[in-house]
N, C-alpha and C. Protein backbone atom coordinates (compact mmCIF):
# COMPACT_ATOMS: atom_id res chain seq x y z
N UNK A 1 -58.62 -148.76 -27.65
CA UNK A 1 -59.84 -148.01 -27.51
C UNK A 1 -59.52 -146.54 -27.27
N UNK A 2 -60.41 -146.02 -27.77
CA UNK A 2 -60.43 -144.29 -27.76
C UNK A 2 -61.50 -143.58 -27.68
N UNK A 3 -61.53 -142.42 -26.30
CA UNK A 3 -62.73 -141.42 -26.35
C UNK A 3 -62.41 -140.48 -27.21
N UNK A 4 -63.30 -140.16 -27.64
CA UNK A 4 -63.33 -138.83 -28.75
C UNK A 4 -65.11 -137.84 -28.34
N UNK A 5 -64.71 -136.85 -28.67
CA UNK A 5 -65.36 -135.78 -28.05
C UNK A 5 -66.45 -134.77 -29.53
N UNK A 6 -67.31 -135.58 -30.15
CA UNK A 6 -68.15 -134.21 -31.55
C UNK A 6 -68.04 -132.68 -30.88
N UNK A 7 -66.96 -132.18 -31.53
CA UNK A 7 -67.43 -130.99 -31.32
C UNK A 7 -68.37 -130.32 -31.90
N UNK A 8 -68.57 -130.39 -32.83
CA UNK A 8 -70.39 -130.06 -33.09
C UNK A 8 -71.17 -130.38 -32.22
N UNK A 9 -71.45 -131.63 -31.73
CA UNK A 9 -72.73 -131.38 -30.78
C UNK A 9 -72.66 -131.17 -29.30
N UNK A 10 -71.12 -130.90 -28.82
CA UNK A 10 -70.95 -130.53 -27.37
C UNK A 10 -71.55 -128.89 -27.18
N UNK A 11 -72.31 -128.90 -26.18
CA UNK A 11 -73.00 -127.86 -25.71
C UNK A 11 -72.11 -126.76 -24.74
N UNK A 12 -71.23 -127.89 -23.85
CA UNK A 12 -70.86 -127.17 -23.07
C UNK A 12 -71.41 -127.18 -21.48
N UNK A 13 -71.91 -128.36 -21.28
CA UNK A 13 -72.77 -128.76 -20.05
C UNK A 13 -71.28 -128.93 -18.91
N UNK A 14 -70.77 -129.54 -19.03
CA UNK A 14 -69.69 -129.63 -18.31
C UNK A 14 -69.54 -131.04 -17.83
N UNK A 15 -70.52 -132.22 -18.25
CA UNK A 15 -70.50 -133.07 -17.23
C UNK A 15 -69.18 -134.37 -16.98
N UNK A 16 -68.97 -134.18 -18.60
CA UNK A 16 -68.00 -135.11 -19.13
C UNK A 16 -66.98 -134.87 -18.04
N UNK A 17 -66.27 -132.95 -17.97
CA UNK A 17 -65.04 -133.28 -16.85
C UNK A 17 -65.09 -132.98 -15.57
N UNK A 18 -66.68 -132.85 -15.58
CA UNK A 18 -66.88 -133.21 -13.66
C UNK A 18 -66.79 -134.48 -13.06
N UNK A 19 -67.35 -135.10 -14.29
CA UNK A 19 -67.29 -136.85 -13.84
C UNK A 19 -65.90 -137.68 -14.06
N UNK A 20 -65.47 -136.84 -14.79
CA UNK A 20 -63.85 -137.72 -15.28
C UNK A 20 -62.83 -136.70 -15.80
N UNK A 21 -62.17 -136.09 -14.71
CA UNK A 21 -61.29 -134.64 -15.01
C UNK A 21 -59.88 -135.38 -15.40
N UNK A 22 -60.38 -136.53 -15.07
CA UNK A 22 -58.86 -137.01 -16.12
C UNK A 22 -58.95 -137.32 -17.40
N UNK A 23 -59.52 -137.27 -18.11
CA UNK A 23 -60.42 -137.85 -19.12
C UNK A 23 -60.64 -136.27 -20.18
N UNK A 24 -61.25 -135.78 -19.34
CA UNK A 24 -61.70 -134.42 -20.10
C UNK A 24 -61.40 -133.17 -19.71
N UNK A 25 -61.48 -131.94 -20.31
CA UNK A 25 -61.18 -130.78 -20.27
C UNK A 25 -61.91 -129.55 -20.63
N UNK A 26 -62.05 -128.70 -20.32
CA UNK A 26 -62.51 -127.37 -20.92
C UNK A 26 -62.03 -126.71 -21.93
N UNK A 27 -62.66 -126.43 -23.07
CA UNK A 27 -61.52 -125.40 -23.94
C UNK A 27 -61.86 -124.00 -23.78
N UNK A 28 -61.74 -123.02 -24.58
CA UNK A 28 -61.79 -121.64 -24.25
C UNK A 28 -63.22 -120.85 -24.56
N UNK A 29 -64.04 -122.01 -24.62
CA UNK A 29 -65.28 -121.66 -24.86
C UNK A 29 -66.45 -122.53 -24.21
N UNK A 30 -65.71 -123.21 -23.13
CA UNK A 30 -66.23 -124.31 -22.26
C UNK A 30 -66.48 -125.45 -22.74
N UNK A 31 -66.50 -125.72 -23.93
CA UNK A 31 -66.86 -127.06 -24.42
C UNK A 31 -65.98 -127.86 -23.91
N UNK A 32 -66.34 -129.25 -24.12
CA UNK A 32 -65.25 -130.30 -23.51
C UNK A 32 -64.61 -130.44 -25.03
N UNK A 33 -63.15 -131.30 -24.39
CA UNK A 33 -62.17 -131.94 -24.99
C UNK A 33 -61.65 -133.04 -24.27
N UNK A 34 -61.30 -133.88 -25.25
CA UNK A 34 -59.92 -134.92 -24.53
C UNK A 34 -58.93 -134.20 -24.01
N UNK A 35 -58.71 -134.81 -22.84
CA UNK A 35 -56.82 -134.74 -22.91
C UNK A 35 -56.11 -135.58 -23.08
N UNK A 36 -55.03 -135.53 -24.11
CA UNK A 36 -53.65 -136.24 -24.72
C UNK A 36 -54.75 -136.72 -25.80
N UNK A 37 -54.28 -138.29 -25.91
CA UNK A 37 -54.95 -138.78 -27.16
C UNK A 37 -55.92 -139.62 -27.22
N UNK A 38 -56.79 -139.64 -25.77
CA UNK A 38 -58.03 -140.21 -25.89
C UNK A 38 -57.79 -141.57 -25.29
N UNK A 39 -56.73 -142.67 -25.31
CA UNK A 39 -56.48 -144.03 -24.86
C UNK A 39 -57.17 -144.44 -24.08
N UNK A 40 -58.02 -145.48 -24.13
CA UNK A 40 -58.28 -145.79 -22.74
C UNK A 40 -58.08 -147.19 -22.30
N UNK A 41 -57.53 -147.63 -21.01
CA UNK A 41 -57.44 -149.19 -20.11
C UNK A 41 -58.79 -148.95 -20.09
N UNK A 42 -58.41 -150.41 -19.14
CA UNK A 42 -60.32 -150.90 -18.03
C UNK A 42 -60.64 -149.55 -17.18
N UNK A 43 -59.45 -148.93 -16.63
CA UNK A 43 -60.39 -148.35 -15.25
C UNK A 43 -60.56 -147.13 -16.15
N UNK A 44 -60.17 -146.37 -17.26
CA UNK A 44 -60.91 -145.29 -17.54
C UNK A 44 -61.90 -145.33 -18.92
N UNK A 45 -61.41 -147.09 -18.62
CA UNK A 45 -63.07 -146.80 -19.91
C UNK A 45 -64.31 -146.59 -19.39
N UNK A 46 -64.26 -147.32 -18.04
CA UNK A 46 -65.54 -147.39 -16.95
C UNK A 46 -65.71 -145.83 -16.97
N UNK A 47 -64.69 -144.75 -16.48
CA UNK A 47 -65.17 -143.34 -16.65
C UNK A 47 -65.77 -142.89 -18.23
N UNK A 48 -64.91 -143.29 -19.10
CA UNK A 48 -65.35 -142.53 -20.18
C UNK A 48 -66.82 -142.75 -20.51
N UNK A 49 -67.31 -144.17 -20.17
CA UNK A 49 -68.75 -145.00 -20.32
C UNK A 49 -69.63 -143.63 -19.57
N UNK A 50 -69.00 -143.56 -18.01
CA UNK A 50 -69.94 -142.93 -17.70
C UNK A 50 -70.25 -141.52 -17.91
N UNK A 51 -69.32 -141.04 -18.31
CA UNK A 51 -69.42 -139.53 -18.75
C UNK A 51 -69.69 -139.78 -20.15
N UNK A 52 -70.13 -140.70 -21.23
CA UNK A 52 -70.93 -141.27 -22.22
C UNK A 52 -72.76 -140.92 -21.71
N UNK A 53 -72.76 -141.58 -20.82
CA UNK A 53 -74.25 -141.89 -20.60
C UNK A 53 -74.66 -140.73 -20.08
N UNK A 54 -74.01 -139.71 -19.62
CA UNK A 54 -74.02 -138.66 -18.94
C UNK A 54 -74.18 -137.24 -19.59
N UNK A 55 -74.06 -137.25 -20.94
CA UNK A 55 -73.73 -136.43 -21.74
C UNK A 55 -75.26 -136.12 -22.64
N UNK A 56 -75.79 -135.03 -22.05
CA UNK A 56 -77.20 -134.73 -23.08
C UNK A 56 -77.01 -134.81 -24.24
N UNK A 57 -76.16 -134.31 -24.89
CA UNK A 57 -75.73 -134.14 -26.23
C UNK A 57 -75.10 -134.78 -27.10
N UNK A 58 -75.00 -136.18 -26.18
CA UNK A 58 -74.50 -137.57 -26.65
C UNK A 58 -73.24 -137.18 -27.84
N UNK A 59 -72.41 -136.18 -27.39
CA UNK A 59 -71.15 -136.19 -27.76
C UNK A 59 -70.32 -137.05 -27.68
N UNK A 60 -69.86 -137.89 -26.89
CA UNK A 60 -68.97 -138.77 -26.36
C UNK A 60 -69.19 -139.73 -26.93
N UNK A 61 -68.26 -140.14 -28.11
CA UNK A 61 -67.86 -141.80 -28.62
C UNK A 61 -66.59 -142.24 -28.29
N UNK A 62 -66.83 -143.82 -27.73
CA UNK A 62 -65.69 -144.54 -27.58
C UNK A 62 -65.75 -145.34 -28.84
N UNK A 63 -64.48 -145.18 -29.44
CA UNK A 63 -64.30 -146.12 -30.30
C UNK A 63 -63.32 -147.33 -30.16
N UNK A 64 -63.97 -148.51 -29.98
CA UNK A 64 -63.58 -149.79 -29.55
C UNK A 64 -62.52 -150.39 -30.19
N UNK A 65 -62.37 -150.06 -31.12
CA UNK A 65 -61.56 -150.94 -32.62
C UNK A 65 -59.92 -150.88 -31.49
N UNK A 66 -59.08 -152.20 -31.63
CA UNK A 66 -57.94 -151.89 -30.90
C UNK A 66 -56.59 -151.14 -31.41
């Protein structure tokens, strides 16, 4: 499984790496990003979910496929 981040429709809210600063990042224009390559176990899929549901701009896809 893998988070991945549309940069097209990230705004730049911030919430993704307030809620999961391991998970996500700022780039040089505030938008979020992954950090490394997105992987996720059990305990940070539960984050990525929630910085999913969290996200106005419904940027945030996990893609399940293994």
């Amino acid at each position: 499984m893998k988070v991945l981040i549309d940069a097209d429709r990230c705004q730049g809210h911030g919430r993704c790496f307030s809620l999961a600063p391991t998970l996500f990042e700022f780039d040089e224009l505030g938008n979020g990003v992954v950090i490394g390559d997105g992987r996720l176990d059990s305990q940070t899929l539960e984050l990525a979910r929630l910085a999913q549901v969290n996200c106005p701009e419904h940027a945030i896809e996990i893609d399940e496929a293994p």
